[in-house]
N, C-alpha and C. Protein backbone atom coordinates (compact mmCIF):
# COMPACT_ATOMS: atom_id res chain seq x y z
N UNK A 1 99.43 -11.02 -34.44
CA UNK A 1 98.11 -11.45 -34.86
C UNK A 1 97.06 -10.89 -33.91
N UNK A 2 95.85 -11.02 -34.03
CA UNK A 2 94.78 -10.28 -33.69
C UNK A 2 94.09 -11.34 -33.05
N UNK A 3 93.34 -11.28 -31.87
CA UNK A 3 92.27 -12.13 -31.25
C UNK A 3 91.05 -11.76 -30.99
N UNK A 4 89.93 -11.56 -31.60
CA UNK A 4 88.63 -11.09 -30.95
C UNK A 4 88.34 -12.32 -30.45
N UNK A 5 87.58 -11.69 -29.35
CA UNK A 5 87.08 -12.65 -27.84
C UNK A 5 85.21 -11.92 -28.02
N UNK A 6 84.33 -12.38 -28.40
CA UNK A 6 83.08 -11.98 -28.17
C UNK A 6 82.46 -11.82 -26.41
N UNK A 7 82.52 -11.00 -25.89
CA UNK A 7 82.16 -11.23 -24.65
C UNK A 7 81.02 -10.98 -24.10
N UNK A 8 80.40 -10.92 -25.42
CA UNK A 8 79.08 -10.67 -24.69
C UNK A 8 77.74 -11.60 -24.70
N UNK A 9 78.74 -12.63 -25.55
CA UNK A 9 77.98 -14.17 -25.47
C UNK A 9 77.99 -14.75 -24.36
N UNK A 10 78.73 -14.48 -23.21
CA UNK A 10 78.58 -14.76 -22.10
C UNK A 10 78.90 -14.08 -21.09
N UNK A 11 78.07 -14.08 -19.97
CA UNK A 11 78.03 -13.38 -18.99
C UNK A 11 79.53 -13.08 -17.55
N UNK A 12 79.75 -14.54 -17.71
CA UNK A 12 80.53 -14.64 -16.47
C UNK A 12 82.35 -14.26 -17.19
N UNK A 13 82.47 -14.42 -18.94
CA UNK A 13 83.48 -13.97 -19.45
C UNK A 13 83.76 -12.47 -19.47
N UNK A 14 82.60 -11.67 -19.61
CA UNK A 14 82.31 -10.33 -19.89
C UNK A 14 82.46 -9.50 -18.45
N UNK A 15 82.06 -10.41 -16.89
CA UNK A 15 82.72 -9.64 -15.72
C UNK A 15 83.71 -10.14 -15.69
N UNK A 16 84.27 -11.27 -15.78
CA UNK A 16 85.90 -11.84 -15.86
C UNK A 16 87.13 -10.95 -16.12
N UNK A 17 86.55 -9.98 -17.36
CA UNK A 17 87.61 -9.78 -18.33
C UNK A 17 87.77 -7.96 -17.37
N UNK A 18 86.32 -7.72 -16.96
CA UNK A 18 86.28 -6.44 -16.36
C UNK A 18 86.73 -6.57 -15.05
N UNK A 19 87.22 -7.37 -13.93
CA UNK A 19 87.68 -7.90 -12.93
C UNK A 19 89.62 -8.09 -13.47
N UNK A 20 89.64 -8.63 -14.44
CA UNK A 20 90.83 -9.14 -14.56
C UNK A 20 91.68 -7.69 -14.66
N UNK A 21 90.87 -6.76 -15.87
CA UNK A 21 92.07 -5.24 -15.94
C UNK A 21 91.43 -4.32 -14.92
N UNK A 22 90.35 -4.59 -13.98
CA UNK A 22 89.99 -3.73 -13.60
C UNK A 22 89.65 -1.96 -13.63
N UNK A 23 88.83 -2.78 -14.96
CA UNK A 23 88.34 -1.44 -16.28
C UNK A 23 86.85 -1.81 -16.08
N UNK A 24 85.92 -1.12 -15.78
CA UNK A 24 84.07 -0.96 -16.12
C UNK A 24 83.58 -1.45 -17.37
N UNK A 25 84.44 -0.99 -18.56
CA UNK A 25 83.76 -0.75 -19.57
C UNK A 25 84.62 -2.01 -20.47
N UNK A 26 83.87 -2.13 -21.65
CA UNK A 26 84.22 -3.18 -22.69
C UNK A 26 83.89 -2.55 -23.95
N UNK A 27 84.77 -2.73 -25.10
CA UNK A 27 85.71 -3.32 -25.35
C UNK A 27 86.50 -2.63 -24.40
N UNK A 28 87.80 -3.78 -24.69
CA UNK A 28 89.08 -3.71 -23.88
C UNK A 28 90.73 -3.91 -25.36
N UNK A 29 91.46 -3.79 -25.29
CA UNK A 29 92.37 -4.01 -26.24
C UNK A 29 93.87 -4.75 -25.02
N UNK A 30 94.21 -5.64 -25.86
CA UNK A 30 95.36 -5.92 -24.90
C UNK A 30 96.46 -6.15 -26.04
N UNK A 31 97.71 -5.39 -25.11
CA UNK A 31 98.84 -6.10 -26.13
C UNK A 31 100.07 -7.09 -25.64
N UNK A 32 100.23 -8.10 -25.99
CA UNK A 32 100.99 -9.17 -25.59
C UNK A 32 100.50 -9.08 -24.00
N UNK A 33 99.37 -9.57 -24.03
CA UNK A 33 98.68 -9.62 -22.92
C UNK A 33 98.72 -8.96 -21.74
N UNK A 34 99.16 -7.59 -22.14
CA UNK A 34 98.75 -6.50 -21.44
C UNK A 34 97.50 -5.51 -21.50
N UNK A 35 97.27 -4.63 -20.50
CA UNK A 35 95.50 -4.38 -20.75
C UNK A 35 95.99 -3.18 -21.11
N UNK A 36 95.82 -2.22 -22.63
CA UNK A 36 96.08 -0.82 -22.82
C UNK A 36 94.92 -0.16 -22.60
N UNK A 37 93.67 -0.41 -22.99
CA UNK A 37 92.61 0.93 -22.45
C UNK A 37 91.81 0.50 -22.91
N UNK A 38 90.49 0.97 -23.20
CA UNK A 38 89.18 1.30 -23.45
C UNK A 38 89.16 1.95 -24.76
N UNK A 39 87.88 1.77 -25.25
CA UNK A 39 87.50 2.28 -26.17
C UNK A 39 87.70 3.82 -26.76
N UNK A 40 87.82 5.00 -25.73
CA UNK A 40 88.24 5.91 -25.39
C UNK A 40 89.77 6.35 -25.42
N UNK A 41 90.88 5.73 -24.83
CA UNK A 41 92.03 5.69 -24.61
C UNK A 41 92.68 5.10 -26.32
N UNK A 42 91.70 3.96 -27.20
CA UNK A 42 92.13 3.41 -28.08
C UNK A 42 92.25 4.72 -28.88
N UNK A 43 90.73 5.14 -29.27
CA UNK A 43 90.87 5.61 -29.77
C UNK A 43 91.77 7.33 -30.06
N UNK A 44 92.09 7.82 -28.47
CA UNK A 44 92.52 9.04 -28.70
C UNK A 44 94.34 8.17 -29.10
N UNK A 45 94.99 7.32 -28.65
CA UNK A 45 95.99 6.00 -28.85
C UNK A 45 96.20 6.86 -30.54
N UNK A 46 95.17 6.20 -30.91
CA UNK A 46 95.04 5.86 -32.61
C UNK A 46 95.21 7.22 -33.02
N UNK A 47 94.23 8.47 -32.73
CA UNK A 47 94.39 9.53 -33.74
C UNK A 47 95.86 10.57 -33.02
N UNK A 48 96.30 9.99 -32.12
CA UNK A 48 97.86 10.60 -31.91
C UNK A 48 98.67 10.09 -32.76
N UNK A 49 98.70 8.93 -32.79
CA UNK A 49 99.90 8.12 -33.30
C UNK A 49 100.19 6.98 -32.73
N UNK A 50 99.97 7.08 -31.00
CA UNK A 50 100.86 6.25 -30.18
C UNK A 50 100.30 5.16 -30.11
N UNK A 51 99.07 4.70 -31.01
CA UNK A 51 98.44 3.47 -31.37
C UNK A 51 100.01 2.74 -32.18
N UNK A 52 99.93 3.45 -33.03
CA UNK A 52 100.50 2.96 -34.54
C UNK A 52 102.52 2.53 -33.54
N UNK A 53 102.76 3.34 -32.63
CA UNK A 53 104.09 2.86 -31.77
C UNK A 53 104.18 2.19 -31.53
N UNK A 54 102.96 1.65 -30.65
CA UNK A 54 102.98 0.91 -29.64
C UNK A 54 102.65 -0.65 -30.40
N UNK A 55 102.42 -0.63 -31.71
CA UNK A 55 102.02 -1.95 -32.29
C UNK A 55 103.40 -2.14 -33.27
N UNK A 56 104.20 -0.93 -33.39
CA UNK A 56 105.17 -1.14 -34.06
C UNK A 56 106.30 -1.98 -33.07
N UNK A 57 106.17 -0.73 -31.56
CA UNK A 57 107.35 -2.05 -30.83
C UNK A 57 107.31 -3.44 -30.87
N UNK A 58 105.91 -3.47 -30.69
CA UNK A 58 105.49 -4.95 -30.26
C UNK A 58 105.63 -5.82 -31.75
N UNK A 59 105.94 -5.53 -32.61
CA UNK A 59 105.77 -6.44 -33.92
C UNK A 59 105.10 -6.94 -33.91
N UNK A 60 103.99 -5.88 -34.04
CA UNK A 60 102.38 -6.52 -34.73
C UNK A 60 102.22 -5.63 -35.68
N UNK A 61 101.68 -6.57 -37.05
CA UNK A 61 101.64 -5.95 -38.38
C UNK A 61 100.01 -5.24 -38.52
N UNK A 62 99.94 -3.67 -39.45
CA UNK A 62 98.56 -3.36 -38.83
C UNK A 62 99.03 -2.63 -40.26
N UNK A 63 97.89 -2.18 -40.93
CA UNK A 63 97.28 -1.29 -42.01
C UNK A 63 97.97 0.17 -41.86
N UNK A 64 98.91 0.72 -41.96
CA UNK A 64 99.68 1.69 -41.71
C UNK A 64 99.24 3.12 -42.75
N UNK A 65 98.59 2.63 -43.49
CA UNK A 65 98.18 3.57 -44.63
C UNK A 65 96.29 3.58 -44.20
N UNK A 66 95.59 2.63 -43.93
CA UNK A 66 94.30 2.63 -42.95
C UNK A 66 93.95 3.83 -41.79
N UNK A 67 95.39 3.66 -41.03
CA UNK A 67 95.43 4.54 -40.00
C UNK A 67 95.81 5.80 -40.04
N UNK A 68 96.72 6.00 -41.30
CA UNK A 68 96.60 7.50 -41.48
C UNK A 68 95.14 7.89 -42.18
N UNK A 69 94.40 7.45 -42.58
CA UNK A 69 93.58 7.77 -43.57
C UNK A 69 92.25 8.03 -42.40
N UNK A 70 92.06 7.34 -41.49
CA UNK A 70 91.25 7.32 -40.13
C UNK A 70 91.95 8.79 -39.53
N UNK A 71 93.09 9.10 -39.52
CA UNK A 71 93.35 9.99 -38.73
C UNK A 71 93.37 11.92 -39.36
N UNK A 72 93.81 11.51 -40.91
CA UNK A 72 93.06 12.52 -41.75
C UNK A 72 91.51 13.13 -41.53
N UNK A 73 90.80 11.82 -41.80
CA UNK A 73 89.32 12.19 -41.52
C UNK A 73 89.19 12.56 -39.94
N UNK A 74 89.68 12.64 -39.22
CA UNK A 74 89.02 13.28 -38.33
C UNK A 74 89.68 14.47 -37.76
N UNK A 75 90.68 14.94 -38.65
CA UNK A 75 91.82 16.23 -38.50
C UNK A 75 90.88 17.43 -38.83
């Protein structure tokens, strides 16, 4: 399952979260509460593939036909 966390409704959550993975930047993505990357890292993640792996080990269910179709368009 999926959790968005708004962090920019508050201040002291939004350095929290940048303290906790010790990453600058936000968004952040975590899986089974690990910190995978940035917005940057997601996305190059995603148009490799190793998005779509890394949610398969973990048995998390995700749009598998979405993500090729994201990764077409930008081929």
């Amino acid at each position: 399952s999926w959790l968005d966390i708004n962090v920019l409704a508050d201040e002291n959550i939004r350095q929290g979260i940048k303290d906790f993975s010790d990453w600058p930047t936000i968004p952040q993505m975590y899986v089974k509460g690990e910190f995978v990357g940035g917005c940057d890292i997601i996305t190059d993640m995603m148009l490799s593939g190793e998005l779509d792996k890394l949610l398969e080990t973990n048995n998390i269910k995700f749009d598998k036909d979405a993500a090729d179709k994201v990764r077409e368009a930008n081929s």
